[in-house]
N, C-alpha and C. Protein backbone atom coordinates (compact mmCIF):
# COMPACT_ATOMS: atom_id res chain seq x y z
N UNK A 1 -9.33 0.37 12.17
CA UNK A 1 -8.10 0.76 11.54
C UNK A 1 -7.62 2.03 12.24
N UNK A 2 -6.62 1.96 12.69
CA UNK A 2 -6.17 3.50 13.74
C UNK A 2 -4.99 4.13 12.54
N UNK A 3 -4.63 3.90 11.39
CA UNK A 3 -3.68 4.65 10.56
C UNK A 3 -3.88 4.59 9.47
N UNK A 4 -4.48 5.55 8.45
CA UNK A 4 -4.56 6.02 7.54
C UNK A 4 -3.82 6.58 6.76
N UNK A 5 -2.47 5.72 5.48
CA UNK A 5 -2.26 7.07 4.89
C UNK A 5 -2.27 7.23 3.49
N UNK A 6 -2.50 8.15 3.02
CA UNK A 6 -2.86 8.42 1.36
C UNK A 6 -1.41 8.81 0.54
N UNK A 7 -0.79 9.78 1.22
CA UNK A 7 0.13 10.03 0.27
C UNK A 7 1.85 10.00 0.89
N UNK A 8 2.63 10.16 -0.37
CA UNK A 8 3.74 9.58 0.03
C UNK A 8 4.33 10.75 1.30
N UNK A 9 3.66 12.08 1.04
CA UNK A 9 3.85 13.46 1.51
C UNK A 9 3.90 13.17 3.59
N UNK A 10 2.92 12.29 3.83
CA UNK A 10 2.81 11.98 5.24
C UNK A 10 3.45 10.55 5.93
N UNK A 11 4.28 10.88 4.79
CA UNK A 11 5.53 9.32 5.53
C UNK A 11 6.96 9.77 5.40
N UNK A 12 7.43 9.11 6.26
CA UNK A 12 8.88 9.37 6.27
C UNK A 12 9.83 8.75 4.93
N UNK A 13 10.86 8.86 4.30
CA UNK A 13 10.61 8.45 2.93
C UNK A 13 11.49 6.91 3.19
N UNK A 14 11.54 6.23 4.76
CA UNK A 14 11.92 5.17 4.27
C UNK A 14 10.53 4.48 4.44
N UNK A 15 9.45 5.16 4.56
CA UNK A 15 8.50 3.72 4.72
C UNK A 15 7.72 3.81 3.22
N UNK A 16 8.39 4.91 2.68
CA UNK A 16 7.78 4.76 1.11
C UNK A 16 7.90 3.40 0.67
N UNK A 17 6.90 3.24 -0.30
CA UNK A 17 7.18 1.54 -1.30
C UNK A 17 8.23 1.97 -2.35
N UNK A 18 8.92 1.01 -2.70
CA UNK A 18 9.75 1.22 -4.26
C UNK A 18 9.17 0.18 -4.82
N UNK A 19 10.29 -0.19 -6.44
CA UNK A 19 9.79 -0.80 -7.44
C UNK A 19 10.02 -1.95 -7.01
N UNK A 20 11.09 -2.55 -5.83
CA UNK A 20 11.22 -3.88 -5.66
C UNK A 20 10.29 -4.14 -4.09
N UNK A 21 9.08 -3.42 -3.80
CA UNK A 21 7.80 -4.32 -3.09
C UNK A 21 6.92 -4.79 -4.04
N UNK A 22 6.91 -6.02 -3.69
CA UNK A 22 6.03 -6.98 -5.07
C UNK A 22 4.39 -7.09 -4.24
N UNK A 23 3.47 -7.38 -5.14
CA UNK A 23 2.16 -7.75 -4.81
C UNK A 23 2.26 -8.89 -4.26
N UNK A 24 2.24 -9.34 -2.79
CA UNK A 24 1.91 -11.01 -2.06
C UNK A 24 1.27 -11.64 -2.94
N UNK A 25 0.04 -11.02 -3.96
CA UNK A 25 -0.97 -11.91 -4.60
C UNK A 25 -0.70 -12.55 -6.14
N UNK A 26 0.15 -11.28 -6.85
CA UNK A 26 0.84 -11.82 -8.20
C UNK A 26 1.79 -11.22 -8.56
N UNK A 27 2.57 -10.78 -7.26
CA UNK A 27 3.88 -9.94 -8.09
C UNK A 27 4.04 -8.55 -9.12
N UNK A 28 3.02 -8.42 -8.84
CA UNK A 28 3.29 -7.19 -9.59
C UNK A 28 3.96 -5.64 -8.51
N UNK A 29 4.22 -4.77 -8.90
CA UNK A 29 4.93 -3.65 -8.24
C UNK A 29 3.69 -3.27 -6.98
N UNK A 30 4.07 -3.22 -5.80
CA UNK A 30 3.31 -2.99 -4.69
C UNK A 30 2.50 -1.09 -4.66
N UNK A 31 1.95 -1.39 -4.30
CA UNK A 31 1.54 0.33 -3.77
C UNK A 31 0.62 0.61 -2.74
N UNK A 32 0.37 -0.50 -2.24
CA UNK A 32 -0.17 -0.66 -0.81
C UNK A 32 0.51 -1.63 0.38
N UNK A 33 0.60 -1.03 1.27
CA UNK A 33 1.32 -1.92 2.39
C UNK A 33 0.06 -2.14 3.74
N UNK A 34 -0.38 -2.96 4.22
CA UNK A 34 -1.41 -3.47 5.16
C UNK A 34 -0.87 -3.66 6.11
N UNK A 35 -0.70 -3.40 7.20
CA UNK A 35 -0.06 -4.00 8.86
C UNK A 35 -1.15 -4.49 9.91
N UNK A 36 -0.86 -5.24 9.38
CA UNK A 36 -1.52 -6.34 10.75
C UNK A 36 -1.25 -6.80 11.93
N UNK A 37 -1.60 -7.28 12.86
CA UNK A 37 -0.69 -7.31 13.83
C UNK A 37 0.30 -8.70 13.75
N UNK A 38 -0.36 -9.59 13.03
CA UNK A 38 0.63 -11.04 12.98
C UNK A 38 1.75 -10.52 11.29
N UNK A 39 1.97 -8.92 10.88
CA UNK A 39 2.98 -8.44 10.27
C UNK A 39 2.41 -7.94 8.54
N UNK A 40 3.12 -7.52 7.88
CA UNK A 40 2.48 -6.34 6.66
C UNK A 40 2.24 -7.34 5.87
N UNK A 41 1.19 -6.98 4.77
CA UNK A 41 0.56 -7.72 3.64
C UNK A 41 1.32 -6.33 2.70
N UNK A 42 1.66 -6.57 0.97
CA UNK A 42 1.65 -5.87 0.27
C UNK A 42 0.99 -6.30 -1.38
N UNK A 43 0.75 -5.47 -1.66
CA UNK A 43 -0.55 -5.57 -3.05
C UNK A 43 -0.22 -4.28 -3.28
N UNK A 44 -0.54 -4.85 -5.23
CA UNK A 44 -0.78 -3.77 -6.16
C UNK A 44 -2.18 -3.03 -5.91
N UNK A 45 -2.59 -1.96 -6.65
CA UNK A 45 -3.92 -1.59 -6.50
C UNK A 45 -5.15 -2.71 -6.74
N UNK A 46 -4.78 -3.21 -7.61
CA UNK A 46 -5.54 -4.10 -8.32
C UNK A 46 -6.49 -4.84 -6.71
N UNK A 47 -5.80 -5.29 -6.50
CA UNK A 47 -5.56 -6.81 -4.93
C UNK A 47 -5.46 -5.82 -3.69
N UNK A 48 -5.29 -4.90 -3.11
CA UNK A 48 -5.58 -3.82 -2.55
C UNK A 48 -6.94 -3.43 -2.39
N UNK A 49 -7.57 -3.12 -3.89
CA UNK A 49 -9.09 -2.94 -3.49
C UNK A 49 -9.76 -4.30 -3.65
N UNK A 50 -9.23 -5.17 -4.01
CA UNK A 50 -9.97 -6.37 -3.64
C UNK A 50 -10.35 -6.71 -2.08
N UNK A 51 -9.07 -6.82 -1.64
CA UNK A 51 -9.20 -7.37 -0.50
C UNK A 51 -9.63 -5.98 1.21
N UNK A 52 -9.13 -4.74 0.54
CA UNK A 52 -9.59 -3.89 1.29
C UNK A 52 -10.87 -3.96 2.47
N UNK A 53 -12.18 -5.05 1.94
CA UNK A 53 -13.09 -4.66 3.18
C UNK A 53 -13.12 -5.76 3.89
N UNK A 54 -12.20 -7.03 3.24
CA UNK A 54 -12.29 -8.29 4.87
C UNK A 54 -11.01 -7.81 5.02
N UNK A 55 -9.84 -6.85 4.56
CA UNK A 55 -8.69 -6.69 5.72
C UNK A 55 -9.00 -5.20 6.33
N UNK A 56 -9.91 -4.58 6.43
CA UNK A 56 -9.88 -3.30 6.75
C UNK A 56 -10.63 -3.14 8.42
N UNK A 57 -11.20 -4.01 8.47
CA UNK A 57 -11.68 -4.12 10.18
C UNK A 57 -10.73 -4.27 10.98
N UNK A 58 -9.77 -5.15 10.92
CA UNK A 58 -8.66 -6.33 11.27
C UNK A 58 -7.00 -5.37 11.07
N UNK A 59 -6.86 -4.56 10.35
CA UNK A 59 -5.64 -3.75 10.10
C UNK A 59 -5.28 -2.60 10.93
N UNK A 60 -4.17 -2.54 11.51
CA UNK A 60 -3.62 -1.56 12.19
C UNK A 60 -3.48 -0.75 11.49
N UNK A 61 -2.68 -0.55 10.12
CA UNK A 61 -2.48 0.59 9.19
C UNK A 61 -2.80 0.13 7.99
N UNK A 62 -2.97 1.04 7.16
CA UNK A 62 -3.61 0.87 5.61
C UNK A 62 -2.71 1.79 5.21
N UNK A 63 -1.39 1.49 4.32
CA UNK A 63 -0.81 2.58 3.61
C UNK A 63 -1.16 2.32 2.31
N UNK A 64 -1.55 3.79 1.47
CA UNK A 64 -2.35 3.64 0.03
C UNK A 64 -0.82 4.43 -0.31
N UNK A 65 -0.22 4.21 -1.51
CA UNK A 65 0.37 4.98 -2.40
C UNK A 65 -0.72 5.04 -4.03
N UNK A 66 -1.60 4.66 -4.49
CA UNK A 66 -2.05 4.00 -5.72
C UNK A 66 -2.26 5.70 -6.42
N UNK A 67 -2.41 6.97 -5.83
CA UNK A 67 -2.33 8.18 -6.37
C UNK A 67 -0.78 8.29 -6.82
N UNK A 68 0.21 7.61 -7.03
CA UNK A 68 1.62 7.73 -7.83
C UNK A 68 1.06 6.78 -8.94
N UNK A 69 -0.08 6.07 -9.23
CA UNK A 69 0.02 5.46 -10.61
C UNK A 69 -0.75 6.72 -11.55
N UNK A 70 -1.20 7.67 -10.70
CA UNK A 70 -1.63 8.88 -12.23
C UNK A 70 -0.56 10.35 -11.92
N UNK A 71 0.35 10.34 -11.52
CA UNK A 71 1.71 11.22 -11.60
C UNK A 71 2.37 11.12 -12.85
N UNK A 72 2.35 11.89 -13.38
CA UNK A 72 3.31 12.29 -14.82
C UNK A 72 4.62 12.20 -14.45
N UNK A 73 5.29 11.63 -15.31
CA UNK A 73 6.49 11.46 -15.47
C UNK A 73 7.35 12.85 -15.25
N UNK A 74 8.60 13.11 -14.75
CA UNK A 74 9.31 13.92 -14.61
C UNK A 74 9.94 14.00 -15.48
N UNK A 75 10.34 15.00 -17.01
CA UNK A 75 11.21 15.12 -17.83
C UNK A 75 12.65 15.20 -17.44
């Protein structure tokens, strides 16, 4: 894996995820994006750490957002 990133802080804010990237696996709101070279996989956390150690040899980048599911709401 040559790209690692954890937070939204080390991306440019269009490669951030929003609410309309869905999970490939059941639709739910994305927070991981996978790049592969035959093109990106996206998953919730859930399906993210599932599949994390047969796609993690094989992946060009691993983007994690799943530290925005314990962020407090902004009043």
């Amino acid at each position: 894996m040559s790209q690692i990133t954890d937070t939204v802080d080390d991306l440019e804010l269009s490669d951030a995820l929003t609410a309309y990237d869905r999970c490939d696996s059941c639709g739910a709101q994305a927070y991981i994006r996978v790049t592969l070279a035959s093109g990106d996989l996206l998953f919730c956390a859930h399906h993210g750490a599932k599949f994390k150690e047969k796609l993690a040899p094989t992946a060009l980048a691993w983007h994690d957002e799943t530290s925005r599911l314990h962020e407090q709401p902004v009043d």
